[in-house]
Protein backbone atom coordinates (compact mmCIF):
# COMPACT_ATOMS: atom_id res chain seq x y z
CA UNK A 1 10.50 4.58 -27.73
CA UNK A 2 9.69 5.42 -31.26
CA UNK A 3 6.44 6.82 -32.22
CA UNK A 4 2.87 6.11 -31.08
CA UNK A 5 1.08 4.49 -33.93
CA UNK A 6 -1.90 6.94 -35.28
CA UNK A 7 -4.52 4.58 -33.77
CA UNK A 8 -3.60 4.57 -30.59
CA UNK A 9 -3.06 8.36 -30.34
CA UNK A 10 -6.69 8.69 -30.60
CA UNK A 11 -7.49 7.02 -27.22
CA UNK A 12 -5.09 8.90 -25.18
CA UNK A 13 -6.05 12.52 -26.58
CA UNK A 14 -9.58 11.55 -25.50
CA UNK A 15 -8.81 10.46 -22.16
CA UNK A 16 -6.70 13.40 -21.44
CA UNK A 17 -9.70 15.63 -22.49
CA UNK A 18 -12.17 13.95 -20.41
CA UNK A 19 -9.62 14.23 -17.26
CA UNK A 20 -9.15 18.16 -18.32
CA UNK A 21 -13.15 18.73 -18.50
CA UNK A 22 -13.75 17.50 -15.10
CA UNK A 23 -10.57 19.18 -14.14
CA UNK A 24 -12.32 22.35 -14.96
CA UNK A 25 -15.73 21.54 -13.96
CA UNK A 26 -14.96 20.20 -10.68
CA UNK A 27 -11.06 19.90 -9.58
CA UNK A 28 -7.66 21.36 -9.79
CA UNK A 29 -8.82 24.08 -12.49
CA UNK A 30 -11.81 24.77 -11.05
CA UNK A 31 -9.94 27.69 -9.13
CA UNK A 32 -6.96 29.83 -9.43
CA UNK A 33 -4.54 27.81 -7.51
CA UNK A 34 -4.64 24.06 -9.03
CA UNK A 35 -2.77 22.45 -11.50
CA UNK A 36 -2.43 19.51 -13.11
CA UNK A 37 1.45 17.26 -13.52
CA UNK A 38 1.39 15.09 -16.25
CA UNK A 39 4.56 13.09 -16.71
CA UNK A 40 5.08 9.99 -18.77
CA UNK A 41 7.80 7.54 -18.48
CA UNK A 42 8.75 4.53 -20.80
CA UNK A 43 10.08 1.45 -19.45
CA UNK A 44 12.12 -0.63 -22.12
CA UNK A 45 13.11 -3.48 -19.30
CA UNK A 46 9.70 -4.02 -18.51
CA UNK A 47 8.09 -2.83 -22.26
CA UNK A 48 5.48 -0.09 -20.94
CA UNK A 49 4.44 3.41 -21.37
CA UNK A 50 3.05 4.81 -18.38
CA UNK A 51 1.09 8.08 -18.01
CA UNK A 52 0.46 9.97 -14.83
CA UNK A 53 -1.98 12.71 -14.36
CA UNK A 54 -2.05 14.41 -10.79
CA UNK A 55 -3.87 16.68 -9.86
CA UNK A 56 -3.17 19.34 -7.09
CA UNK A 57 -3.91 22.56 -5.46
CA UNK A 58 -7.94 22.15 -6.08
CA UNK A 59 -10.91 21.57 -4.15
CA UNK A 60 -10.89 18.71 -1.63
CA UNK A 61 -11.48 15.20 -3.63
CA UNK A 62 -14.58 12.64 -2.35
CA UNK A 63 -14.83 9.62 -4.61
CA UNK A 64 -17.64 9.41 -6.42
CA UNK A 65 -20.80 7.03 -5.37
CA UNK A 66 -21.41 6.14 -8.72
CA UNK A 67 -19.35 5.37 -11.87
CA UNK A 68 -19.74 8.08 -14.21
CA UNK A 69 -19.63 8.64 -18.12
CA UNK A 70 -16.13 9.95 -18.19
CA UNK A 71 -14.78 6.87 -16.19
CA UNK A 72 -16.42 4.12 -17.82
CA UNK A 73 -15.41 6.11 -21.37
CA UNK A 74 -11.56 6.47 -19.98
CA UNK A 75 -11.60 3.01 -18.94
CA UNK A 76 -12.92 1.93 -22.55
CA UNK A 77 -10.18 3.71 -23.80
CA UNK A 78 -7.61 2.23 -22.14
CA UNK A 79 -9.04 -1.06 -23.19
CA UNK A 80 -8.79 0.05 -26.48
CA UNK A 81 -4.78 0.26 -25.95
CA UNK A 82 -4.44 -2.87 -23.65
CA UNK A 83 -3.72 -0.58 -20.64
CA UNK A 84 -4.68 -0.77 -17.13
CA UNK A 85 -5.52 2.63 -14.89
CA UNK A 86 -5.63 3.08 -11.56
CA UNK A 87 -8.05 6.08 -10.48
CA UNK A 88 -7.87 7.50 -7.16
CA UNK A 89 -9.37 10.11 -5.56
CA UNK A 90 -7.16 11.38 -2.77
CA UNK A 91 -8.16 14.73 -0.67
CA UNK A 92 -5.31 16.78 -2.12
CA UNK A 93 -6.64 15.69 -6.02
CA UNK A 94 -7.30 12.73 -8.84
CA UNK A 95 -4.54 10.41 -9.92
CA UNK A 96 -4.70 9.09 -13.32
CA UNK A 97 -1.86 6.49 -13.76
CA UNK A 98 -2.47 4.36 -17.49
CA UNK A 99 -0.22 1.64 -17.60
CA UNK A 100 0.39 0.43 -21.98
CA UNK A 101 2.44 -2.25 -23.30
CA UNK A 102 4.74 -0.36 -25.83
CA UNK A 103 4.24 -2.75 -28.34
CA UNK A 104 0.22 -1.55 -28.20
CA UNK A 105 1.23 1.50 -28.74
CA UNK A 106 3.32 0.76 -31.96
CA UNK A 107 0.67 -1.92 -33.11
CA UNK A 108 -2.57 0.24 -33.07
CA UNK A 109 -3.20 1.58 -36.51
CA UNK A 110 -6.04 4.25 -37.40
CA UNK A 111 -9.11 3.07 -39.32
């Protein structure tokens, strides 16, 4: 893939900061044993970027009863770059998966 365009670089740095503040607050680096994996993959058949963030090693997960700031502002963001995410909260730690059409990526351009 060639480079991110400068607008939608934006977006992604936010939403990996919100996932790395509750990280800290409440998950994988919350203790001395979590971590995080964050891989990213591009798929030129199919024309998507996709972005994992897994968490592991932390406190046991619980999903949350009620939608919080962070999610509604990562889900904005991914908006933003025509993406979908799939959150889950599984025992062993969050998954973040973002989902971007590579051609949003290359579109995007900063303000």
């Amino acid at each position: 893939m060639s480079r991110a365009a400068p607008g939608a670089v934006l977006p992604l740095i936010v939403s990996l900061n919100e996932l790395c503040t509750n990280a800290v607050k409440y998950g994988a680096l919350s203790n001395a044993t979590g971590r995080i994996d964050i891989t990213s993959t591009v798929d030129e058949m199919a024309q998507q970027f996709k972005l994992t963030w897994t968490e592991k090693g932390g406190p046991a997960v619980q999903e949350p009863t009620r939608r919080s700031f962070g999610t509604r502002l990562i889900n904005h963001l991914a908006a933003q770059l025509h993406g979908d995410i799939r959150l889950r909260y599984e025992p062993a730690g969050v998954v973040y998966e973002l989902d971007i059409p590579l051609a949003a990526l290359r579109a995007l351009r900063a303000n």
